[in-house]
Protein backbone atom coordinates (compact mmCIF):
# COMPACT_ATOMS: atom_id res chain seq x y z
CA UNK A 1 -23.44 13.47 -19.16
CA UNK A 2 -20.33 14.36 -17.65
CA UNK A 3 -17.12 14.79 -19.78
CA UNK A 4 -15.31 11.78 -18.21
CA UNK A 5 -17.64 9.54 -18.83
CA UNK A 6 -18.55 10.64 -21.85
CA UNK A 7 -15.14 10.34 -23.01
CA UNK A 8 -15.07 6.73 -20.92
CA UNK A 9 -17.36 5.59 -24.18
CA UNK A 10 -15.50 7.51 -26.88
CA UNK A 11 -13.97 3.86 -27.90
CA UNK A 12 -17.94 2.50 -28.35
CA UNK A 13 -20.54 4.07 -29.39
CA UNK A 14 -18.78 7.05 -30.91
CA UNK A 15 -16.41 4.81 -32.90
CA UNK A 16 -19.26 2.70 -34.60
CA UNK A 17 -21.01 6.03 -35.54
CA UNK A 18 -17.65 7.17 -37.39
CA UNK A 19 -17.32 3.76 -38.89
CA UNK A 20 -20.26 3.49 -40.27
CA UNK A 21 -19.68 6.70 -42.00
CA UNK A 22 -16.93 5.90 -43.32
CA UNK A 23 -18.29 2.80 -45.30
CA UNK A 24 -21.24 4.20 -46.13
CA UNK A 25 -18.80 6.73 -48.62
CA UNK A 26 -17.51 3.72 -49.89
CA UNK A 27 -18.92 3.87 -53.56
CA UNK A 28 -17.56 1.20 -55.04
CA UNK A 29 -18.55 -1.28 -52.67
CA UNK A 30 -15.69 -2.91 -51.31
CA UNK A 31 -14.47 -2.37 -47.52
CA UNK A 32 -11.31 -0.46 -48.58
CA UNK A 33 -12.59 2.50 -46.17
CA UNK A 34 -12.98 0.23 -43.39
CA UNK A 35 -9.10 -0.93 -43.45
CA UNK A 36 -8.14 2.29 -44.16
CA UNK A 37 -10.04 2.98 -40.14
CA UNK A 38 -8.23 -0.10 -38.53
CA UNK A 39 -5.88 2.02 -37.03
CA UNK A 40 -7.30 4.55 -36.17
CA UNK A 41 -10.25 2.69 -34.69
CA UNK A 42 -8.10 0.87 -32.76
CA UNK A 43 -6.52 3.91 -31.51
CA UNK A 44 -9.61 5.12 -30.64
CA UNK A 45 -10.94 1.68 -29.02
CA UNK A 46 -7.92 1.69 -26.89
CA UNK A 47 -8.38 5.23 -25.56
CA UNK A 48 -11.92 4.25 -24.52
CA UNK A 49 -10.69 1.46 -22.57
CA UNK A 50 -7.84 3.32 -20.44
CA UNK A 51 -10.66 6.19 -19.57
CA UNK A 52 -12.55 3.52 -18.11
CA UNK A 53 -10.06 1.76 -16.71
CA UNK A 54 -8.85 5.45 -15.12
CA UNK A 55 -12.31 5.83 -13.96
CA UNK A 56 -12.81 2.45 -12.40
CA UNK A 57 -9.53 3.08 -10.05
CA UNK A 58 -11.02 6.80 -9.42
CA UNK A 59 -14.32 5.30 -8.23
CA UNK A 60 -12.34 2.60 -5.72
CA UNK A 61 -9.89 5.27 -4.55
CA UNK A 62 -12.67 7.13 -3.20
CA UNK A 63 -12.03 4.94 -0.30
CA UNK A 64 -8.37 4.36 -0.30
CA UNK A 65 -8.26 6.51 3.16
CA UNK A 66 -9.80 3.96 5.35
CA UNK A 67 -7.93 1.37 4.01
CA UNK A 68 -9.50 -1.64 5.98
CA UNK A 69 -13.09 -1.25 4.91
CA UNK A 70 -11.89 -0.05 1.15
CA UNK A 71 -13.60 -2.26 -1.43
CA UNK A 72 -11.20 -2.74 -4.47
CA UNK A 73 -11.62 -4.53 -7.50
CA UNK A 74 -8.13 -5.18 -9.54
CA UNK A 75 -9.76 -7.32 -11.65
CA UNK A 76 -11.68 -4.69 -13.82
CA UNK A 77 -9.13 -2.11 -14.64
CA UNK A 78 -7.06 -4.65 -15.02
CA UNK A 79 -8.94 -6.51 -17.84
CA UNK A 80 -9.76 -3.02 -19.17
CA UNK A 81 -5.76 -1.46 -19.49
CA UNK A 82 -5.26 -5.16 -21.07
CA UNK A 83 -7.80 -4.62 -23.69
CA UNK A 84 -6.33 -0.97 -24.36
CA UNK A 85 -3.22 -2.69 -25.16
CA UNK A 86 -4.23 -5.23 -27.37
CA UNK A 87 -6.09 -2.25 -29.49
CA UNK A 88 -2.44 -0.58 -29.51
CA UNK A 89 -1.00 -3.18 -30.33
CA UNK A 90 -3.51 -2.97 -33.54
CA UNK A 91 -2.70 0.59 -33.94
CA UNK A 92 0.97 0.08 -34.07
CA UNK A 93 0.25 -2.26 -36.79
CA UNK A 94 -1.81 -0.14 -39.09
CA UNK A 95 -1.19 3.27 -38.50
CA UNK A 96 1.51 5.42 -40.86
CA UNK A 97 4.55 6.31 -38.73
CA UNK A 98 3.44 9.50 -37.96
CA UNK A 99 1.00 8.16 -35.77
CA UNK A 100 3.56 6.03 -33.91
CA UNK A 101 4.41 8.56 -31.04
CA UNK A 102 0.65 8.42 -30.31
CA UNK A 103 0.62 4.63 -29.99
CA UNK A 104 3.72 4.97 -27.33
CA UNK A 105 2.52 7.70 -25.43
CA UNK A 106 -0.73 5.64 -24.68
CA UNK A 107 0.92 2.97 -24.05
CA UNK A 108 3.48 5.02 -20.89
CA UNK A 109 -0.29 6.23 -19.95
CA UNK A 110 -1.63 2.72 -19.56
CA UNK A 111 1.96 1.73 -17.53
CA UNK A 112 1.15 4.54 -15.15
CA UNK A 113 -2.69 3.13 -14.80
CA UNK A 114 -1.41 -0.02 -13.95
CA UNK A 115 1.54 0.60 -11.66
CA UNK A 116 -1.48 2.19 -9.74
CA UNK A 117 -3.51 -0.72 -9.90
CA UNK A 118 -0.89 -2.41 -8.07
CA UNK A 119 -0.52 -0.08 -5.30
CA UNK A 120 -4.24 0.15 -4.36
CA UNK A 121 -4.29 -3.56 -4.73
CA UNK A 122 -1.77 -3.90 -2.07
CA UNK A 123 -3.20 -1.27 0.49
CA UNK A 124 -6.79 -2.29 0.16
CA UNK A 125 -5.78 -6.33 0.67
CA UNK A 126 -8.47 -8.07 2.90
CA UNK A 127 -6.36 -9.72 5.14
CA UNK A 128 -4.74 -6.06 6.85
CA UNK A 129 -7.23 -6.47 9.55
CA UNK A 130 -6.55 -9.73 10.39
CA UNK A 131 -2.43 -9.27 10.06
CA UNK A 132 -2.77 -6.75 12.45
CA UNK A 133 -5.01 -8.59 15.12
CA UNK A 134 -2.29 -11.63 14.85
CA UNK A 135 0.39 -8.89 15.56
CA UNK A 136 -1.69 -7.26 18.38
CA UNK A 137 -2.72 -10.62 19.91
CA UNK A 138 0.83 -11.80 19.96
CA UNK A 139 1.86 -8.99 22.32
CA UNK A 140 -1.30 -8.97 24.28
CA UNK A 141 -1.53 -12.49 25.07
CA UNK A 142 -0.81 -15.21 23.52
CA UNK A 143 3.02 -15.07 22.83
CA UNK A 144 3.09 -16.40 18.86
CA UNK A 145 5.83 -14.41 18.44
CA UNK A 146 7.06 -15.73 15.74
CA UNK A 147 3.71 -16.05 13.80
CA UNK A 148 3.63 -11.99 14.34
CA UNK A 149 7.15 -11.48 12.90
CA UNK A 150 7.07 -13.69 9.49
CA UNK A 151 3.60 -11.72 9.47
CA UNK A 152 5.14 -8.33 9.71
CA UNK A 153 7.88 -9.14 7.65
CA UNK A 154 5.70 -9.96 4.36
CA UNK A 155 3.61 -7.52 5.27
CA UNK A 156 6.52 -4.68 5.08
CA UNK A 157 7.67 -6.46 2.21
CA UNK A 158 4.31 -6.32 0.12
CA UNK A 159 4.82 -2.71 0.92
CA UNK A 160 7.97 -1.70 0.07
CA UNK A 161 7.42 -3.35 -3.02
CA UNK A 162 4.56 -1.15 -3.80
CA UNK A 163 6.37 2.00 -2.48
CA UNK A 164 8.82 1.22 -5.31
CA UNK A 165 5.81 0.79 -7.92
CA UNK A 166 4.55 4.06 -7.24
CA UNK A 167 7.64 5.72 -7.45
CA UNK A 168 8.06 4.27 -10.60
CA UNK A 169 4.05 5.04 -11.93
CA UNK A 170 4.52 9.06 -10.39
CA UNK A 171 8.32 9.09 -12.09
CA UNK A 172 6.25 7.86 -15.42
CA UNK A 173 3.51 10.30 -15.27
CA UNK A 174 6.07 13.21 -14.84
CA UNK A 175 7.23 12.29 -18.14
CA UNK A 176 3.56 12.02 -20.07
CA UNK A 177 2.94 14.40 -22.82
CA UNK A 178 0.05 16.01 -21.22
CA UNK A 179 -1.14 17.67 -24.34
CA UNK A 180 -0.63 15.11 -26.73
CA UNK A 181 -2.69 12.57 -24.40
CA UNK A 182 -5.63 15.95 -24.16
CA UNK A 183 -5.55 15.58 -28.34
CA UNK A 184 -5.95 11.84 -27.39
CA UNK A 185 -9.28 12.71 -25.34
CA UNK A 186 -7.49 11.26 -22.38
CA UNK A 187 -9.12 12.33 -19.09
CA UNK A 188 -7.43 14.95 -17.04
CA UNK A 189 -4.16 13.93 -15.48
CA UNK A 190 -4.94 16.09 -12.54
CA UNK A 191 -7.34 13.65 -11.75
CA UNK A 192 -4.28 10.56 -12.06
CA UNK A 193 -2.23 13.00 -10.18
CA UNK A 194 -4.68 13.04 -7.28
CA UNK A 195 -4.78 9.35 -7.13
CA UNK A 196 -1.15 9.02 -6.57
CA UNK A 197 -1.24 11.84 -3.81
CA UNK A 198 -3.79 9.54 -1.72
CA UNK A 199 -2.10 6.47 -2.80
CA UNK A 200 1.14 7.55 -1.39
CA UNK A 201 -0.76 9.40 1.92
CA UNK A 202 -1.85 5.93 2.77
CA UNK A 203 0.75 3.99 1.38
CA UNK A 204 3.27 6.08 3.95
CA UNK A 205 1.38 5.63 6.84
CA UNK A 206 0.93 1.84 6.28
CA UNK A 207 4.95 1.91 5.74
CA UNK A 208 5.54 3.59 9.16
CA UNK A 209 2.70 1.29 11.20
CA UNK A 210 5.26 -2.16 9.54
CA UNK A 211 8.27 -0.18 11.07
CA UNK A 212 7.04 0.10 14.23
CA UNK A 213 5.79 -3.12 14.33
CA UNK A 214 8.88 -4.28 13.21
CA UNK A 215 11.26 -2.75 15.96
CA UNK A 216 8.21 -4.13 18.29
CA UNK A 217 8.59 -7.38 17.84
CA UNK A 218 12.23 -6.92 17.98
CA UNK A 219 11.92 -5.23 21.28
CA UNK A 220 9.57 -8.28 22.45
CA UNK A 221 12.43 -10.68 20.97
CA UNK A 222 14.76 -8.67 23.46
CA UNK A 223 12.42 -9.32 26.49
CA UNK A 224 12.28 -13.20 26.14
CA UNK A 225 15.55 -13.69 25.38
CA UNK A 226 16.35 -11.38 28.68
CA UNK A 227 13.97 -13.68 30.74
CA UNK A 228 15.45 -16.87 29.58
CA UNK A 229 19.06 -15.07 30.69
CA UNK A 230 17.14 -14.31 33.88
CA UNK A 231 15.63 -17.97 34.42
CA UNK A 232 19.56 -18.93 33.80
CA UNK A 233 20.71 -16.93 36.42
CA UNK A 234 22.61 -14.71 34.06
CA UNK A 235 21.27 -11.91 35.58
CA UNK A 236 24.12 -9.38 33.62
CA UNK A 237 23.27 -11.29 30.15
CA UNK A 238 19.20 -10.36 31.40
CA UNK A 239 19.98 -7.10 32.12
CA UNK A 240 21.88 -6.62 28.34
CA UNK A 241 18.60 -7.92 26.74
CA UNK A 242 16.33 -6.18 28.87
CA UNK A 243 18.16 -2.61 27.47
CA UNK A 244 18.36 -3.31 24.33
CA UNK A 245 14.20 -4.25 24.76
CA UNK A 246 14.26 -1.16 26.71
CA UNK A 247 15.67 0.58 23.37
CA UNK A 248 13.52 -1.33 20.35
CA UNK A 249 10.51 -0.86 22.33
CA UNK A 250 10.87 3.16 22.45
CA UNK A 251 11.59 3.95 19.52
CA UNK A 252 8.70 2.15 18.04
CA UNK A 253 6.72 4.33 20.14
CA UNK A 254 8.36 7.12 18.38
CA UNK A 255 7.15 5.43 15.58
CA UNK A 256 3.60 5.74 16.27
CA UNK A 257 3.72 8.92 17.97
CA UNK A 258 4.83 10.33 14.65
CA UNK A 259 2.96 8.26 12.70
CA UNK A 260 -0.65 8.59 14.12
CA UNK A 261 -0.56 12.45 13.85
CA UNK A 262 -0.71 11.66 9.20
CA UNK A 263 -2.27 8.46 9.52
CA UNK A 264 -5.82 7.83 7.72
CA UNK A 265 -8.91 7.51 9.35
CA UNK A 266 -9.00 3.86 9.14
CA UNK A 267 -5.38 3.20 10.64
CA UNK A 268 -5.56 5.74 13.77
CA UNK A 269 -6.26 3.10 16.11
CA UNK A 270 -4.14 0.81 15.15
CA UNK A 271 -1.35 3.64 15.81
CA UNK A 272 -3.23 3.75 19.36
CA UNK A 273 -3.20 0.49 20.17
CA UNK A 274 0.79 -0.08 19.07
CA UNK A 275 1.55 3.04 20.39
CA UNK A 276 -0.31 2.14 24.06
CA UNK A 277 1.68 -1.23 23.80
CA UNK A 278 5.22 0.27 22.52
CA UNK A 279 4.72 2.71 25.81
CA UNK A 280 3.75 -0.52 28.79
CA UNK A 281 6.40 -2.61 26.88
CA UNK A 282 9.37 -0.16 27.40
CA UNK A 283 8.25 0.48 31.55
CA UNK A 284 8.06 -3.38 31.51
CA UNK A 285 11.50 -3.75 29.76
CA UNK A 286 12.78 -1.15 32.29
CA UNK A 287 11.74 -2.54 35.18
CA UNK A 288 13.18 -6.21 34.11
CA UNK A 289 16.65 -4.41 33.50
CA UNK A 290 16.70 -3.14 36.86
CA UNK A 291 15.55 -5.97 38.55
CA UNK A 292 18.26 -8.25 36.53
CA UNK A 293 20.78 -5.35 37.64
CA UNK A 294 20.21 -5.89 41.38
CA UNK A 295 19.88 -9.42 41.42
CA UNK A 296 23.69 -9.34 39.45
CA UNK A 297 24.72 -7.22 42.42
CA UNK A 298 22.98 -9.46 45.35
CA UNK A 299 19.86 -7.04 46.06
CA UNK A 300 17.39 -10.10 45.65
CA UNK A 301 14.46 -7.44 47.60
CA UNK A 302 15.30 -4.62 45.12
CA UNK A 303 15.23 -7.29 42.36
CA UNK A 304 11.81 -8.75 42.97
CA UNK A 305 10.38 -5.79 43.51
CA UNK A 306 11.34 -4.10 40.04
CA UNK A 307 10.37 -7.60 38.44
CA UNK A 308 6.95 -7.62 40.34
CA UNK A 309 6.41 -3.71 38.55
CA UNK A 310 7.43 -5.47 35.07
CA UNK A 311 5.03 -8.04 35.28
CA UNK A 312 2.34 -5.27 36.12
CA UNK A 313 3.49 -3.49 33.01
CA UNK A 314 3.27 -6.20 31.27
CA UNK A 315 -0.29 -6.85 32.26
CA UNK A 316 -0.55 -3.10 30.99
CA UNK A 317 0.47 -4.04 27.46
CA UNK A 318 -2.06 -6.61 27.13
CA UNK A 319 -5.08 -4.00 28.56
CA UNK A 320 -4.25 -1.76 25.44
CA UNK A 321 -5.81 -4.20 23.10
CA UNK A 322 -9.40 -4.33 25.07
């Protein structure tokens, strides 16, 4: 058996075994022996649980890179780092003092297991495929706009707030007593250490696909609100809008471009797709500002012609999705 999971049942098996010693020395029949163990059983218990708990989230992050088909189950670590701290909570209770520092450094441990918990929660979350098609749709074809953006914006939202949590989980395990929790029979933190490294890899890239989204659907924003102008007749209000689309629209392309290089197996073609869209959007956006240009200045041939090219861009945009 391997040492991880051998230490993963330290708080069972191993515990009763030591328990059962201990009142089996018990010669004058009472259970004095055993409550003189509640602590320290406890303490043992609620290492048991955290190893598991650490070796559940290893097992799901195995996946963590392809972040749409990742299968990940909060539920069980979870329940597990919950159990640890109800055993602590024991500990803390019946241990001497000298014990105490134990008690709290398995307890910053099991804060660190969790903040984790919530970050590969949040990047494995069912529903990414399905924000993204809304998002991709919405540009493509059939103009929810709106939908898209209060998508995108919970979306970056969700992740931000996890960006924060695993500042705060990798700021927290830089602080563990490493040798203290190896006393403890902890597992290896080098292991926790890599979980964080391909939490944050895909955590990033997720963080830079919102962003460009974001200044996407602002660019698209832009674009209507310069073909309303247009429909108006205010051809110099149009052409305004149409830059500033113009603008949004390439750096989001930047966006991807940078983005797709890092990204995770499972994201690259989303990158693709945004990044073929960004690209058709800002020649569309182009086109529309020159076109609302010469119409301003009376060149109504020059003007239909560069709106007919925007409208074939635009047709471009939609393509990338198929």
């Amino acid at each position: 058996m391997d040492r991880r999971r051998y230490l993963a049942r330290a708080g069972g098996l191993g515990v009763i075994a030591v328990a059962a010693g201990c009142l089996a020395s018990d010669s004058d029949g009472t259970d004095r022996a055993a409550a003189d163990r509640t602590g320290e059983r406890a303490l043992e218990r609620a290492v048991g649980k955290l190893n598991q708990a650490a070796l559940a989230l290893g097992e799901d992050l195995d996946g963590v890179e392809d972040p749409v088909e990742a299968s990940f189950d909060a539920d069980e670590p979870r329940d597990l780092i919950a159990t640890a701290r109800e055993h602590l909570g024991t500990a803390a209770t019946a241990l001497d003092d000298d014990r105490r520092p134990d008690v709290a450094e398995l307890r910053s441990y099991a804060d660190v297991l969790e903040g984790l918990v919530d970050v590969a929660d949040t990047i494995a979350d069912d529903a990414l495929a399905d924000d993204v098609e809304t998002v991709t749709a919405a540009i493509a074809e059939d103009g929810r706009i709106e939908d898209a953006i209060r998508i995108v914006d919970e979306r970056n939202a969700d992740l931000h707030g996890a960006s924060d949590r695993l500042d705060e989980a990798e700021s927290d395990l830089e602080t563990l007593d490493a040798d203290r929790l190896d006393e403890l029979s902890i597992v290896d933190l080098e292991e926790i250490e890599n979980g964080v490294a391909a939490l944050d890899g895909v955590l990033s890239s997720m963080l830079t696909l919102g962003s460009g989204y974001e200044t996407m659907l602002d660019g698209y924003e832009s674009l209507e609100g310069g073909g309303a102008a247009a429909e108006d007749g205010n051809y110099e209000g149009a052409a305004d809008e149409f830059e500033a689309a113009e603008s949004a629209f390439g750096t989001s392309r930047a966006d991807f471009d940078d983005g797709v290089a890092d990204a995770p197996s499972g994201l690259v073609s989303y990158f693709e797709t945004a990044r073929c869209q960004s690209e058709a959007l800002e020649t569309a956006a182009g086109h529309f500002a020159s076109s609302a240009t010469a119409a301003a200045n009376g060149d109504l041939l020059t003007a239909e012609r560069r709106r007919a090219e925007g409208e074939a861009a635009l047709e471009d945009a939609a393509d990338c999705s198929s």
